[in-house]
C-alpha atoms as a PDB file:
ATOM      1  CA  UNK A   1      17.031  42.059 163.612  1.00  0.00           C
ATOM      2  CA  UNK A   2      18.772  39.608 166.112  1.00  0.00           C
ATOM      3  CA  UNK A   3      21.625  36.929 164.706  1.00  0.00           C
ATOM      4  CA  UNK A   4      19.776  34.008 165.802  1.00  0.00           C
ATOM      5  CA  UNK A   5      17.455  35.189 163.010  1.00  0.00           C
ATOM      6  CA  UNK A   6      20.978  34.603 160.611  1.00  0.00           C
ATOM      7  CA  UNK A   7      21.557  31.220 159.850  1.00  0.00           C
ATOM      8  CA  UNK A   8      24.007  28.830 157.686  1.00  0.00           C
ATOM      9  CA  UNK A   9      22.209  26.451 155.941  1.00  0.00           C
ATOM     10  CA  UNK A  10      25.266  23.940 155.844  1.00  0.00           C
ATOM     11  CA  UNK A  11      25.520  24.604 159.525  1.00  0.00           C
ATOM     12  CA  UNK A  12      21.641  23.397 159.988  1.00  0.00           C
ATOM     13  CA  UNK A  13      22.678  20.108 157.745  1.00  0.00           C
ATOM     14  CA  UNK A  14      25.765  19.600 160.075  1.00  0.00           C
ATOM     15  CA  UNK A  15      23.744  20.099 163.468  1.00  0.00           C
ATOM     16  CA  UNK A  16      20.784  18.459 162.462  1.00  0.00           C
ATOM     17  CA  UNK A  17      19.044  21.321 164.220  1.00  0.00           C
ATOM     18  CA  UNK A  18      15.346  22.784 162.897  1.00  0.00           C
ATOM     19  CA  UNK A  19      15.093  26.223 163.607  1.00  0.00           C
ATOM     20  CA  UNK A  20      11.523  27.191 165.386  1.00  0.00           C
ATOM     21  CA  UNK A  21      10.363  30.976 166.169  1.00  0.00           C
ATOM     22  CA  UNK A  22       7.710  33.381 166.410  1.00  0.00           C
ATOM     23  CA  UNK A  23       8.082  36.890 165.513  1.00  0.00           C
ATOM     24  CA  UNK A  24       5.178  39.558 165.899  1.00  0.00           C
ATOM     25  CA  UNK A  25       3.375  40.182 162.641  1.00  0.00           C
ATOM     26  CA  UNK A  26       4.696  44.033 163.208  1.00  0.00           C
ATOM     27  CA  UNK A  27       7.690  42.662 163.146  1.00  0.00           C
ATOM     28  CA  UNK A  28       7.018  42.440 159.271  1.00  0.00           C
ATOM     29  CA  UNK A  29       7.169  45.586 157.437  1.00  0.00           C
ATOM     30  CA  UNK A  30       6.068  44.477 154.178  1.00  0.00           C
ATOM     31  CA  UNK A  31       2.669  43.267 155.158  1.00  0.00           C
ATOM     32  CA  UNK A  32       1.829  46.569 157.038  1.00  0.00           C
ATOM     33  CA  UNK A  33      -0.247  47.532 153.832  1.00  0.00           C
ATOM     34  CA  UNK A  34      -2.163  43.952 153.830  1.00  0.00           C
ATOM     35  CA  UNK A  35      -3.331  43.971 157.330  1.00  0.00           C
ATOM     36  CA  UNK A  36      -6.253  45.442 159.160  1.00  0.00           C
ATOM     37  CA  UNK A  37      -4.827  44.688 162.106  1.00  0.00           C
ATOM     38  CA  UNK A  38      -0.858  44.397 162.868  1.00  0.00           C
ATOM     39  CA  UNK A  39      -1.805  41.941 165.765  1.00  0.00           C
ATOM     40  CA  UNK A  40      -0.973  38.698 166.129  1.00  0.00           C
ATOM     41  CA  UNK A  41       2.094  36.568 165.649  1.00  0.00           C
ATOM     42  CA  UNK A  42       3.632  33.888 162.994  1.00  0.00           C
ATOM     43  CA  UNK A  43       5.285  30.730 163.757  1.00  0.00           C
ATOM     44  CA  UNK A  44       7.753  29.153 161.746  1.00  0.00           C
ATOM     45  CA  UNK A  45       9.901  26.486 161.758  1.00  0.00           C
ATOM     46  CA  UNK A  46      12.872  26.186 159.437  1.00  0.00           C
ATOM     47  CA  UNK A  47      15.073  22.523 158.692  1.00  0.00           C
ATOM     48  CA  UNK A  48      17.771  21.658 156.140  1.00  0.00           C
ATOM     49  CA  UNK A  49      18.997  18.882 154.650  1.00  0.00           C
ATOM     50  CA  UNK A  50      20.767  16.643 151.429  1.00  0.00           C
ATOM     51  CA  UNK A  51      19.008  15.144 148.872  1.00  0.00           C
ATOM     52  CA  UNK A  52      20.780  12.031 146.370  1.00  0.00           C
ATOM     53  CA  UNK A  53      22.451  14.073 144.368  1.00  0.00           C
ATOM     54  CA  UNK A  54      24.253  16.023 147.922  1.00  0.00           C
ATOM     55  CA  UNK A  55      22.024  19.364 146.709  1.00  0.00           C
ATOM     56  CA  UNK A  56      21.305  21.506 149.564  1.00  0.00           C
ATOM     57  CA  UNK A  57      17.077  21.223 150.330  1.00  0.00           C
ATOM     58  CA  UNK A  58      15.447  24.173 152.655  1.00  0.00           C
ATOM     59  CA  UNK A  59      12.000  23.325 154.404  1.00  0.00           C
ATOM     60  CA  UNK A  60      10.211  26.503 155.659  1.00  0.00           C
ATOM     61  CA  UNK A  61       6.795  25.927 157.290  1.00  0.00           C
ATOM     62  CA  UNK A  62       5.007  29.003 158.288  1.00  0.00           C
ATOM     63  CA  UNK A  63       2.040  29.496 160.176  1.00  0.00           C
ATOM     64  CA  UNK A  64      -0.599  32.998 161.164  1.00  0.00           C
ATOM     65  CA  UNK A  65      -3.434  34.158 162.002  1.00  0.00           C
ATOM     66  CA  UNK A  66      -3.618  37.396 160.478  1.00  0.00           C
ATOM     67  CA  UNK A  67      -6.350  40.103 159.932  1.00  0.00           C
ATOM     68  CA  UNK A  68      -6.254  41.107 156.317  1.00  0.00           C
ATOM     69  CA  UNK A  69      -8.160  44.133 154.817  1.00  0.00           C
ATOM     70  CA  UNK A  70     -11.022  43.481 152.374  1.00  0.00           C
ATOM     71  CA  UNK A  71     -10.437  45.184 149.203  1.00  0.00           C
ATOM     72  CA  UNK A  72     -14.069  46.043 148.556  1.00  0.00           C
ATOM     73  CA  UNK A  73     -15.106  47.560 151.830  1.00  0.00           C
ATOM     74  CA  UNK A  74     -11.213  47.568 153.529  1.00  0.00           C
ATOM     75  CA  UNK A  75     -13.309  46.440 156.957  1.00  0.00           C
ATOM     76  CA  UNK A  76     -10.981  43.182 158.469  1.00  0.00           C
ATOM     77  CA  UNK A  77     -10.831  39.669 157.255  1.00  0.00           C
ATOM     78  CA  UNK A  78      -9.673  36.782 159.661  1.00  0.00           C
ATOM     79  CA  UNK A  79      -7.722  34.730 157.459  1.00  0.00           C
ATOM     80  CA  UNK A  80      -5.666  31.608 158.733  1.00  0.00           C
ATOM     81  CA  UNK A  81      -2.398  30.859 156.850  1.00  0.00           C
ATOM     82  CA  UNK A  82      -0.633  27.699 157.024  1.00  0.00           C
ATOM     83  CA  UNK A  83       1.957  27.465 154.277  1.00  0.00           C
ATOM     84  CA  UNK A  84       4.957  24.565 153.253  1.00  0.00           C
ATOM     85  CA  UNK A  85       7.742  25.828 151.101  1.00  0.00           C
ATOM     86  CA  UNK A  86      10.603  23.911 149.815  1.00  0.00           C
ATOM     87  CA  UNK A  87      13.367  25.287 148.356  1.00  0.00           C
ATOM     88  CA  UNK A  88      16.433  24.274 146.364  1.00  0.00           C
ATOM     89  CA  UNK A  89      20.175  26.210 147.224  1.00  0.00           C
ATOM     90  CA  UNK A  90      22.778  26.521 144.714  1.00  0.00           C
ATOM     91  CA  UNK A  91      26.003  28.252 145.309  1.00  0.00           C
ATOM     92  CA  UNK A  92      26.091  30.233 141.804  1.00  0.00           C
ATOM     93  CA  UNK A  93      23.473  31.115 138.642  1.00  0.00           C
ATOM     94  CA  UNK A  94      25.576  28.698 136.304  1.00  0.00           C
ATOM     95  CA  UNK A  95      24.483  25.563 138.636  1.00  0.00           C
ATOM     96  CA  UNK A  96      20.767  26.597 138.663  1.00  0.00           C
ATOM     97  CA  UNK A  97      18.681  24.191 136.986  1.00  0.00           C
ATOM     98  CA  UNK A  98      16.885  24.839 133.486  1.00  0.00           C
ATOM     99  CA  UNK A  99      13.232  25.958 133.601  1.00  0.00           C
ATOM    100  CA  UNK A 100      12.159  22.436 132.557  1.00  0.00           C
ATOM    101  CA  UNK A 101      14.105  20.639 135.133  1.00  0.00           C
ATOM    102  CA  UNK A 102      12.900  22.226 137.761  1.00  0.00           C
ATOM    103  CA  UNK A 103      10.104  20.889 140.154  1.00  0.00           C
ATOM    104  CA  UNK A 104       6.838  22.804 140.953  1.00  0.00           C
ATOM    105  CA  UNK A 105       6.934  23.085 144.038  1.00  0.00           C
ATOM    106  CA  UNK A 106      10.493  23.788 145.030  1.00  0.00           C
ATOM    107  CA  UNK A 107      11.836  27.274 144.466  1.00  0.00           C
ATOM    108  CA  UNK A 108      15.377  27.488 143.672  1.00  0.00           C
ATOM    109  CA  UNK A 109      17.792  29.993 145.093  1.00  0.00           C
ATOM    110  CA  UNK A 110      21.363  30.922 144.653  1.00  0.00           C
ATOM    111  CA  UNK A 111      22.834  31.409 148.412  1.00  0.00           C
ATOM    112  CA  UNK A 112      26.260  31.983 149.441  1.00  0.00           C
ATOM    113  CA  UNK A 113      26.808  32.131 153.032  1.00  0.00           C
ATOM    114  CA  UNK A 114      24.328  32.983 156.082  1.00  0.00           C
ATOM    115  CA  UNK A 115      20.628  33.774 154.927  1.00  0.00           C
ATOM    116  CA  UNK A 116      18.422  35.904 156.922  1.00  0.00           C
ATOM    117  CA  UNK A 117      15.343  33.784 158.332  1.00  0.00           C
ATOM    118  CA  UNK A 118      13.156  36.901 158.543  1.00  0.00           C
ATOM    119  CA  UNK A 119      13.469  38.206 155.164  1.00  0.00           C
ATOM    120  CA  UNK A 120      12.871  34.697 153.816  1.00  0.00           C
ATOM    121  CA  UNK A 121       9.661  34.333 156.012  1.00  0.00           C
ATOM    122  CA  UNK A 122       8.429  37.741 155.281  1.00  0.00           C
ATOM    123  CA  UNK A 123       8.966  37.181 151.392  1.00  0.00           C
ATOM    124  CA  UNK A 124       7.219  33.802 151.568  1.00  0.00           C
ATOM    125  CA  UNK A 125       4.009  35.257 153.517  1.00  0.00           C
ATOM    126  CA  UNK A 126       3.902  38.080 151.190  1.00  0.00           C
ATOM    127  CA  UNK A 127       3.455  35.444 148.204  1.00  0.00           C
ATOM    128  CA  UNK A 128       0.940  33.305 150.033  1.00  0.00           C
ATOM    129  CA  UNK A 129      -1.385  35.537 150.861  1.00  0.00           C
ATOM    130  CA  UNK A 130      -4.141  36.200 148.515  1.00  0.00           C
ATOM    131  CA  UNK A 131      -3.902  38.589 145.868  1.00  0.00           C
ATOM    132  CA  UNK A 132      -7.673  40.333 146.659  1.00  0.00           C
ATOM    133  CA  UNK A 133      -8.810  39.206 149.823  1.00  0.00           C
ATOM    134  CA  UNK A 134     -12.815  39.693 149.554  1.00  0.00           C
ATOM    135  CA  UNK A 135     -15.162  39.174 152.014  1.00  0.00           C
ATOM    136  CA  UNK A 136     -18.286  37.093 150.522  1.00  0.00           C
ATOM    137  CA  UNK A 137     -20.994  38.643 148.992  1.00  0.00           C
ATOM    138  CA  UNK A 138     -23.291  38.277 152.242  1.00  0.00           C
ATOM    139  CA  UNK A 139     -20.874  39.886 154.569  1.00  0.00           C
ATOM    140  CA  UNK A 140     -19.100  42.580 152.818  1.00  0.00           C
ATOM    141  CA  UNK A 141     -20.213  45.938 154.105  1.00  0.00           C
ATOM    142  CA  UNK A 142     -19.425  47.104 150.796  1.00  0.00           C
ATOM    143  CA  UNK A 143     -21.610  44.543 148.701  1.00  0.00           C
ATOM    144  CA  UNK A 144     -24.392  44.794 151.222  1.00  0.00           C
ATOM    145  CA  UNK A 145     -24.638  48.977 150.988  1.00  0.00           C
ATOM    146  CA  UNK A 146     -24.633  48.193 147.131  1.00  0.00           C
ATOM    147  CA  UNK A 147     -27.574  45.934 147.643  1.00  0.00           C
ATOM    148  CA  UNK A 148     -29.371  48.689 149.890  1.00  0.00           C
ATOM    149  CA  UNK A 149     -28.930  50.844 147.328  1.00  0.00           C
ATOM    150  CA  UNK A 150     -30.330  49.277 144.404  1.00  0.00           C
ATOM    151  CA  UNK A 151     -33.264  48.382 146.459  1.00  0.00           C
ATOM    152  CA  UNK A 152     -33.697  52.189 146.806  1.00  0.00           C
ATOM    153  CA  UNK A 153     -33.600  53.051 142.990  1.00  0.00           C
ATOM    154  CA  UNK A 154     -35.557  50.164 142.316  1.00  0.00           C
ATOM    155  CA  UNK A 155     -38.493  51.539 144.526  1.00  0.00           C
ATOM    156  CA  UNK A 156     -38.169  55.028 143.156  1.00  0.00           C
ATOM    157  CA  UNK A 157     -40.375  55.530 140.226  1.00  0.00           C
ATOM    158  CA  UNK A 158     -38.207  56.040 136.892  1.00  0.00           C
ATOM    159  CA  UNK A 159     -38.689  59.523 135.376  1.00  0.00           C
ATOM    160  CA  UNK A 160     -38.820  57.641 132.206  1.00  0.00           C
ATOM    161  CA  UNK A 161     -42.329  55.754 133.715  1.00  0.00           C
ATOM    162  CA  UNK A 162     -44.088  59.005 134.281  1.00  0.00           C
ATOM    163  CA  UNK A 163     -43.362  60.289 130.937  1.00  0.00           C
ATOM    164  CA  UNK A 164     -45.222  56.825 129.058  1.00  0.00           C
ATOM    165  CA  UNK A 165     -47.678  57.402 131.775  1.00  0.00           C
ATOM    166  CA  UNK A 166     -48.505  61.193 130.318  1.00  0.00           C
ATOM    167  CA  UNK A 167     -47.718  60.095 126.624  1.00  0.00           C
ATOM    168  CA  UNK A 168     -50.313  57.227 126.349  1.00  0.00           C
ATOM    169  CA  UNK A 169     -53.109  59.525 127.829  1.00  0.00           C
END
């Protein structure tokens, strides 16, 4: 993991600077067991800023094409992901916010010093991906094989059948 992937979120404030990369999704250890396929890459792009009361706001915007395993027949799924997170920074657990007071759609975080880009990224693709990725019912080698082989039972005669047959004669 290279420093440019380090950064100080007061720094980004300061500079004005939005932080833009692409890393390989191989790159990403975590999702190894999610994929089909580790090709591909995900872009990124990572900006800070103030809000009116001065609290430190993080904007992470992530973007992949990824091949994700269905969990029915574990053949590939192509599955685009394009994901907004916001987050809130405070510098210790006392200064978090109550559970009330927080907003839904900003995740806050207790940072002191540099934060690792990566890890955040990697962390936030792990939660948006979904939890059972399922191909539909038409395409899922899986589903369809099931289908095939209730068609088969259904056009065997039941055992049961030939014994009514023999019984009411």
């Amino acid at each position: 993991m290279s420093e440019k992937n380090h950064f100080d979120p007061e720094h980004l404030i300061q500079s004005g600077d939005v932080m833009k990369r692409s890393a390989s999704v191989a790159h990403f250890e975590g999702l190894s067991d999610r994929l089909a396929e580790q090709a591909g890459d995900v872009a990124w792009q990572l900006s800070a800023s103030r809000d009116a009361h001065q609290s430190v706001k993080l904007l992470l915007e992530l973007s992949a094409h990824l091949v994700l395993k269905c969990q029915r027949c574990l053949g590939p799924i192509e599955y685009e992901l394009n994901e907004t997170r916001r987050f809130a920074l405070f510098k210790n657990e006392a200064s978090l916010p109550e559970l009330e007071d927080e907003e839904d759609d900003i995740d806050c975080m207790v940072v002191t010093g540099e934060m690792d880009a990566l890890a955040l990224v990697e962390e936030e693709l792990l939660l948006a991906l979904p939890m059972m990725p399922l191909h539909d019912t038409e395409s899922c080698h899986a589903s369809i094989e099931a289908q095939e082989e209730e068609g088969e039972l259904e056009l065997k005669p039941s055992p049961f059948a030939m014994l009514s047959r023999l019984r009411n004669s």
